[in-house]
C-alpha atoms as a PDB file:
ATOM      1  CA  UNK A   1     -12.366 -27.917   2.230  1.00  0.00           C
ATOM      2  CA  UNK A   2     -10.832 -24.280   2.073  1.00  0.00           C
ATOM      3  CA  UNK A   3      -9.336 -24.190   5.832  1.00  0.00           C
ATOM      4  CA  UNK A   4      -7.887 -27.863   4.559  1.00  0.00           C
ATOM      5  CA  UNK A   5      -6.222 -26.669   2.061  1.00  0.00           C
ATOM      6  CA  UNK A   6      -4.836 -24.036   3.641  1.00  0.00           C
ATOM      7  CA  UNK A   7      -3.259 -26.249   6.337  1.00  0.00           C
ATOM      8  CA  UNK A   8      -1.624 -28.709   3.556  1.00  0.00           C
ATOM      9  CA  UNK A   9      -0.282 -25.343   1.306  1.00  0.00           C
ATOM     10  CA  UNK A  10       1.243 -24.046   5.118  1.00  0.00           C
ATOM     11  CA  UNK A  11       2.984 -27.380   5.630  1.00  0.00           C
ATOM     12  CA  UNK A  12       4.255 -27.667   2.083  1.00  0.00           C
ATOM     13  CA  UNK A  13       5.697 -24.199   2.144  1.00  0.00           C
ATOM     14  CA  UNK A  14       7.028 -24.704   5.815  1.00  0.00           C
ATOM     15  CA  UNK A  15       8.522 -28.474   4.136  1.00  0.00           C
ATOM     16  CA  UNK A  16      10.401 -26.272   1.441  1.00  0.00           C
ATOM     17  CA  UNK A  17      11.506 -23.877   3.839  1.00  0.00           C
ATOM     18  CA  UNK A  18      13.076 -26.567   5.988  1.00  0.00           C
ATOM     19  CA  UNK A  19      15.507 -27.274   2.773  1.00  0.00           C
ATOM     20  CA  UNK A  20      17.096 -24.111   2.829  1.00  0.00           C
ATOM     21  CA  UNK A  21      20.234 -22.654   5.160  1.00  0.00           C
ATOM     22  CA  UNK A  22      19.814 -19.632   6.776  1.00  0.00           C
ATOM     23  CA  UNK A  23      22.308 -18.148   4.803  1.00  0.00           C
ATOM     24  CA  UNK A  24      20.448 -19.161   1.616  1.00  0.00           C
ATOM     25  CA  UNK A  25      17.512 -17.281   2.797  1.00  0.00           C
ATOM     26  CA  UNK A  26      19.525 -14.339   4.012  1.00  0.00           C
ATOM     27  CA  UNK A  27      21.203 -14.232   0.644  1.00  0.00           C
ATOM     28  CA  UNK A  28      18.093 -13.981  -1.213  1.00  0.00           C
ATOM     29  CA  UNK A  29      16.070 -11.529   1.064  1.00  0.00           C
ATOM     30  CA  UNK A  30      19.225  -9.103   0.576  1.00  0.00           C
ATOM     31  CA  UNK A  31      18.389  -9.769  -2.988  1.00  0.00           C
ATOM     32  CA  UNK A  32      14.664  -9.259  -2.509  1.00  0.00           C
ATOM     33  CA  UNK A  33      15.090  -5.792  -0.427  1.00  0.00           C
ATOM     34  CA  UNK A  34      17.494  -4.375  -2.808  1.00  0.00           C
ATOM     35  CA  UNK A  35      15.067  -4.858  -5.991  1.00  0.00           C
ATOM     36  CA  UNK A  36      12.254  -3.213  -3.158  1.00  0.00           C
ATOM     37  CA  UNK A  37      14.922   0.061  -2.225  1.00  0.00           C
ATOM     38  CA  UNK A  38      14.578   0.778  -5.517  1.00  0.00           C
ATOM     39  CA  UNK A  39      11.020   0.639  -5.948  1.00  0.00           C
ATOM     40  CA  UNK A  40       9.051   3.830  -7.446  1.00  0.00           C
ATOM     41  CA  UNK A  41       6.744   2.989  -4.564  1.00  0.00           C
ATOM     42  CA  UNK A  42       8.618   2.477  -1.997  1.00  0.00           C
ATOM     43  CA  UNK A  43      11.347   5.798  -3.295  1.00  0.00           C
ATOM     44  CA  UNK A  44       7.777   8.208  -3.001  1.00  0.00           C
ATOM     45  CA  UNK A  45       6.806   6.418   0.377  1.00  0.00           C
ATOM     46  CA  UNK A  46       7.406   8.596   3.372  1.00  0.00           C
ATOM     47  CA  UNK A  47       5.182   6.289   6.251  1.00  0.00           C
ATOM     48  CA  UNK A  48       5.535   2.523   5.194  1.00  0.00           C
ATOM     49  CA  UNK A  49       4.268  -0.237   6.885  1.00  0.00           C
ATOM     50  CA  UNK A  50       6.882  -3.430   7.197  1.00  0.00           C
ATOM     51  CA  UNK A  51       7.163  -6.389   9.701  1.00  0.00           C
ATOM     52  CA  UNK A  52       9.660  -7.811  11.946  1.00  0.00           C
ATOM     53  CA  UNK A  53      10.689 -11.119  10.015  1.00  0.00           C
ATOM     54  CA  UNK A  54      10.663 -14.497  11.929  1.00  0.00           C
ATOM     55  CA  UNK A  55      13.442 -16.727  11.026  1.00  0.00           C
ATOM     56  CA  UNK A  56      11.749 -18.081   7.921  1.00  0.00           C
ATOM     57  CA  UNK A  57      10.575 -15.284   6.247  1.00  0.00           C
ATOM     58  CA  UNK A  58      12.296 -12.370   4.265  1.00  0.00           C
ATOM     59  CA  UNK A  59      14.718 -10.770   6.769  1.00  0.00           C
ATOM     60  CA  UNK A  60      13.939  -7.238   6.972  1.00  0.00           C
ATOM     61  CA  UNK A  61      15.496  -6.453  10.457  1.00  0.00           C
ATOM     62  CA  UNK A  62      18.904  -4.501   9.264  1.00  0.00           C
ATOM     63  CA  UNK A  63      16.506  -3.073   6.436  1.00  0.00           C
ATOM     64  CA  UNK A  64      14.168  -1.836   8.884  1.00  0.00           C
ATOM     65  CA  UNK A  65      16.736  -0.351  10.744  1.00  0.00           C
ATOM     66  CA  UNK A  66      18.158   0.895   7.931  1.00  0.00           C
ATOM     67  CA  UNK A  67      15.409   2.732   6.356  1.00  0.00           C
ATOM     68  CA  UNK A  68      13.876   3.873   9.515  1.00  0.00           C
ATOM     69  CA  UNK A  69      16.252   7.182   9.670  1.00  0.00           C
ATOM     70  CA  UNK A  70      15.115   8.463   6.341  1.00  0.00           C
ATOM     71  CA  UNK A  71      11.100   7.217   6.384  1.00  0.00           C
ATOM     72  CA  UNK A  72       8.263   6.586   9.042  1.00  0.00           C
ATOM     73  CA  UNK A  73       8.714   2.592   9.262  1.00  0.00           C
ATOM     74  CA  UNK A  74       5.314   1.367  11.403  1.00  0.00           C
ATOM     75  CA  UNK A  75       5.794  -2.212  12.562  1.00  0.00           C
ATOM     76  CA  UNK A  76       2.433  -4.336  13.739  1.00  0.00           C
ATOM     77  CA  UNK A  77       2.275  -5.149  17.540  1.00  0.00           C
ATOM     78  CA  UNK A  78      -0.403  -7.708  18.661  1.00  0.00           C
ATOM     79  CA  UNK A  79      -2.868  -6.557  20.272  1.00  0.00           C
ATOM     80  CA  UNK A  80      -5.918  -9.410  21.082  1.00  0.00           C
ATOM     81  CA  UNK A  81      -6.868 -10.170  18.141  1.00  0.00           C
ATOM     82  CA  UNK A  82      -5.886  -7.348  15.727  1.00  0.00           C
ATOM     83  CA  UNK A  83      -2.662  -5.917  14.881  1.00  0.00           C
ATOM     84  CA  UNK A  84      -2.011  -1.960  16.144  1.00  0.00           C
ATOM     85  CA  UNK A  85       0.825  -0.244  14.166  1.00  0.00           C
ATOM     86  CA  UNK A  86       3.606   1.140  15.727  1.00  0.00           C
ATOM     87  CA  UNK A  87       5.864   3.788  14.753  1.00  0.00           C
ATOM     88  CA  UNK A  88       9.299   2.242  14.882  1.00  0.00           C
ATOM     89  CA  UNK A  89      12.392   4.424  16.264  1.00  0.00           C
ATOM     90  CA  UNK A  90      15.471   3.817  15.460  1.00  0.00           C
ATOM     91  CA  UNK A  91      17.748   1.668  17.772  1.00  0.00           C
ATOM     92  CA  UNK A  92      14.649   1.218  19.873  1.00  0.00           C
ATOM     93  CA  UNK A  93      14.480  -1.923  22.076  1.00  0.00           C
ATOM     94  CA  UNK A  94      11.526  -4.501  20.670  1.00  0.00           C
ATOM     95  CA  UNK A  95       9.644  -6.771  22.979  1.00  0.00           C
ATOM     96  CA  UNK A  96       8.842 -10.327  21.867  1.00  0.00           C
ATOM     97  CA  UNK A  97       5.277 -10.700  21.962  1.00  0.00           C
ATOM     98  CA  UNK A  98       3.127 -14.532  22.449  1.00  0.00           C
ATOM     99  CA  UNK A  99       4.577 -15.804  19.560  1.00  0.00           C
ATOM    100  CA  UNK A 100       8.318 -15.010  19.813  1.00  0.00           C
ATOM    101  CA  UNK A 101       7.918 -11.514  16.991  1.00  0.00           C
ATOM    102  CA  UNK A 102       9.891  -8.746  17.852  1.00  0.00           C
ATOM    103  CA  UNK A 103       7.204  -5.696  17.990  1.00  0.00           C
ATOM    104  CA  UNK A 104       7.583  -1.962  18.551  1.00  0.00           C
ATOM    105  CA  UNK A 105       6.599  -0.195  22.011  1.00  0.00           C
ATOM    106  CA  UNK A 106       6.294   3.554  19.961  1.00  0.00           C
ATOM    107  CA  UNK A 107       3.364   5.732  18.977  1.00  0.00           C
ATOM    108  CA  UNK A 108       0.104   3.626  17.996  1.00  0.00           C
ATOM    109  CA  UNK A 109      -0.443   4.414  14.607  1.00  0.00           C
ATOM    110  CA  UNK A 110      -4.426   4.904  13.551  1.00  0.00           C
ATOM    111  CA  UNK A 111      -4.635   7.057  10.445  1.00  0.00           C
ATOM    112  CA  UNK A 112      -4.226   3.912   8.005  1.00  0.00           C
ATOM    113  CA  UNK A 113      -4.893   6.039   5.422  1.00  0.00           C
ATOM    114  CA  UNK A 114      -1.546   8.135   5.955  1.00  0.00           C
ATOM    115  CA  UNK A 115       0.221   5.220   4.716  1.00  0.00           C
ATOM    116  CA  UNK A 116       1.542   5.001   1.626  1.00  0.00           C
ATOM    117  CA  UNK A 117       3.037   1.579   1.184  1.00  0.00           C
ATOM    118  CA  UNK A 118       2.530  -1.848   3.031  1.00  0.00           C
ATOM    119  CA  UNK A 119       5.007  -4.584   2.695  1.00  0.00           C
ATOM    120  CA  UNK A 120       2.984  -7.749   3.618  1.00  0.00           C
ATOM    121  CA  UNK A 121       4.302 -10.622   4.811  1.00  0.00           C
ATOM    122  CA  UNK A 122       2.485 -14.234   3.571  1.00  0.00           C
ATOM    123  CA  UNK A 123       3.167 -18.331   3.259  1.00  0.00           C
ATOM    124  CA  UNK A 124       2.003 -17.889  -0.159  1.00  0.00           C
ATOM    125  CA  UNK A 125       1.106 -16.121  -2.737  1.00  0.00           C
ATOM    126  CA  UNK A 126      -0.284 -16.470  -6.171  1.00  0.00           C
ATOM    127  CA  UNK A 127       0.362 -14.833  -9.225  1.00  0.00           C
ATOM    128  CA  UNK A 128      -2.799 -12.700  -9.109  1.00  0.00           C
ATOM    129  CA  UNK A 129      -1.872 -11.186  -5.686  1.00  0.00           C
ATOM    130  CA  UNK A 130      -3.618 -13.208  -3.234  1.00  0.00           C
ATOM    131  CA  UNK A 131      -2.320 -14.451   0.193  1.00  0.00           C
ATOM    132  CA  UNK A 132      -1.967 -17.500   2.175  1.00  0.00           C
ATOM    133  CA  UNK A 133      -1.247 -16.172   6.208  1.00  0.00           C
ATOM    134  CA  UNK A 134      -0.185 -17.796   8.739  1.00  0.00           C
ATOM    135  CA  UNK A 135      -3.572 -19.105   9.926  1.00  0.00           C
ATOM    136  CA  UNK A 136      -4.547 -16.461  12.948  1.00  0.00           C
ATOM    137  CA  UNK A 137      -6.287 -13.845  10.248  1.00  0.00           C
ATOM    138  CA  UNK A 138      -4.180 -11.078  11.390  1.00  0.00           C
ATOM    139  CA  UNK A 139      -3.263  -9.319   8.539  1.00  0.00           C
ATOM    140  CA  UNK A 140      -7.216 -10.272   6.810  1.00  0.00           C
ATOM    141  CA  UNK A 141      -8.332  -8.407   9.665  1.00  0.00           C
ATOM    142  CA  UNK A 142      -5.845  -5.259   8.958  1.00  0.00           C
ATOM    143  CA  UNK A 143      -5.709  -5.750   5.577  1.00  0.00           C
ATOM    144  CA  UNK A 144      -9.075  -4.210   4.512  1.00  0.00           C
ATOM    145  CA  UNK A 145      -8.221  -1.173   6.065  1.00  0.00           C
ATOM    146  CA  UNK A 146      -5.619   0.419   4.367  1.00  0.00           C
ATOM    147  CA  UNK A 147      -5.458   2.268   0.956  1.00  0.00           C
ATOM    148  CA  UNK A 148      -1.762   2.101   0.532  1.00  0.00           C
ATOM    149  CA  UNK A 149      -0.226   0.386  -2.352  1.00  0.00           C
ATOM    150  CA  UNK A 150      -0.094  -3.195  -1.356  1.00  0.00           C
ATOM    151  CA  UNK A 151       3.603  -5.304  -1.929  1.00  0.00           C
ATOM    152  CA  UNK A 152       3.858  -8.869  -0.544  1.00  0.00           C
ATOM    153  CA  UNK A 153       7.060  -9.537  -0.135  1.00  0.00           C
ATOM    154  CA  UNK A 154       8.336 -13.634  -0.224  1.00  0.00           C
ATOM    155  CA  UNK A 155      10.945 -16.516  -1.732  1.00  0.00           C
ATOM    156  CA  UNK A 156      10.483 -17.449  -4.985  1.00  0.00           C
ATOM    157  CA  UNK A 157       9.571 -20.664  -3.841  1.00  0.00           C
ATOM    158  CA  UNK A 158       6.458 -19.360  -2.307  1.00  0.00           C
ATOM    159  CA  UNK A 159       4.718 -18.408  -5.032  1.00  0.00           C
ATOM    160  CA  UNK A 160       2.418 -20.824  -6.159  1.00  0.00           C
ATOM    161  CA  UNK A 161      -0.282 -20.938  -9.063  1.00  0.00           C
ATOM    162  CA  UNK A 162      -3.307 -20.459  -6.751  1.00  0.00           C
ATOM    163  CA  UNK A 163      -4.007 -19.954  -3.147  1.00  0.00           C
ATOM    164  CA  UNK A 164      -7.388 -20.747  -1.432  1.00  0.00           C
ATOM    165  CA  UNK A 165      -9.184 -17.315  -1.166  1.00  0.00           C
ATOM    166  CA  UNK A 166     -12.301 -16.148   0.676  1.00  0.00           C
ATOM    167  CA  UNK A 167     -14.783 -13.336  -0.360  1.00  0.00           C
ATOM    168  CA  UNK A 168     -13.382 -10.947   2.282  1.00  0.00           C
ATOM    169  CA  UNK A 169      -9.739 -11.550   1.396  1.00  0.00           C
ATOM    170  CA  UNK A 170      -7.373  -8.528   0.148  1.00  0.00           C
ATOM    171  CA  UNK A 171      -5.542  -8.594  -3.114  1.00  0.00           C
ATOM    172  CA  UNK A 172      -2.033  -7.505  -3.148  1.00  0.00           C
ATOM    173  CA  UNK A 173      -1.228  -5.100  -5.861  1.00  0.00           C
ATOM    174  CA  UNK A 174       2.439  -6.787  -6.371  1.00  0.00           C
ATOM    175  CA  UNK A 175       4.398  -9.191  -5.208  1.00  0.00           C
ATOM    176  CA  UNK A 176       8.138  -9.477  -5.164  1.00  0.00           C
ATOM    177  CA  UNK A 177      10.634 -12.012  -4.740  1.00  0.00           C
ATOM    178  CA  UNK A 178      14.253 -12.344  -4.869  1.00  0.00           C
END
């Protein structure tokens, strides 16, 4: 029933998506990453963890960039079937990994606890801070590991009034949208 769910909620978000320009969604994730510079969370944050946007989601590439001369930015990389953080470098080269995401080749990161803030990527999210993913259980695998302070990041559109959850599933402590 749950997994069923999730697939209809995935293909109603990826419906909605399909209305917007990529301009429109540009426009608002400039929006959305300027209310999240200013952030006290993200202002005290010296190692954050963010992630290489696909087309569809927030675009944080330029922010990333940005940002990564003035605080440790760790980007996931793929690895099987978890995600290994990767201390990003500025101007470094990315390599596209299985499915077409742009991932770091620096420094593994494995002191999770040394991070301070983690801007999570979702298809969803509710108003009490849980998370629809993608479907591969990436970040439910990473998820429980860190302490930092926990921002999913998404359109307005993609908050909904409740996503499917499972025992094992992370909260996030905010979300923010455009």
């Amino acid at each position: 029933m749950s997994q069923n769910r999730k697939k209809q909620l995935r293909n109603y978000i990826r419906e909605i998506k399909s209305q917007y320009t990529q301009e429109q969604l540009s426009g608002w994730s400039s929006t959305l990453l300027a209310k999240l510079e200013v952030h006290p969370a993200f202002i005290h944050a010296k190692k954050i963890l963010l992630y290489h946007s696909l087309p569809d989601e927030v675009q944080t590439h330029a922010f990333i960039e940005q940002w990564s001369y003035k605080k440790q930015i760790l980007l996931p990389a793929i690895t099987g079937d978890e995600l290994e953080l990767r201390l990003y470098t500025p101007g470094e080269a990315l390599k596209k990994d299985i499915y077409g995401i742009s991932e770091p080749t620096g420094k593994v990161e494995t002191d999770y606890h040394s991070i301070e803030l983690a801007i999570i990527p979702g298809m969803a999210f509710d108003k009490q801070g849980n998370r629809l993913g993608r479907g591969k259980g990436f970040y439910d695998r990473l998820l429980p590991h860190l302490t930092a302070y926990k921002i999913g990041i998404c359109f307005a559109f993609q908050v909904i009034d409740s996503v499917p959850v499972e025992a094992s599933d992370v909260k996030m402590d905010e979300i923010i949208t455009e």
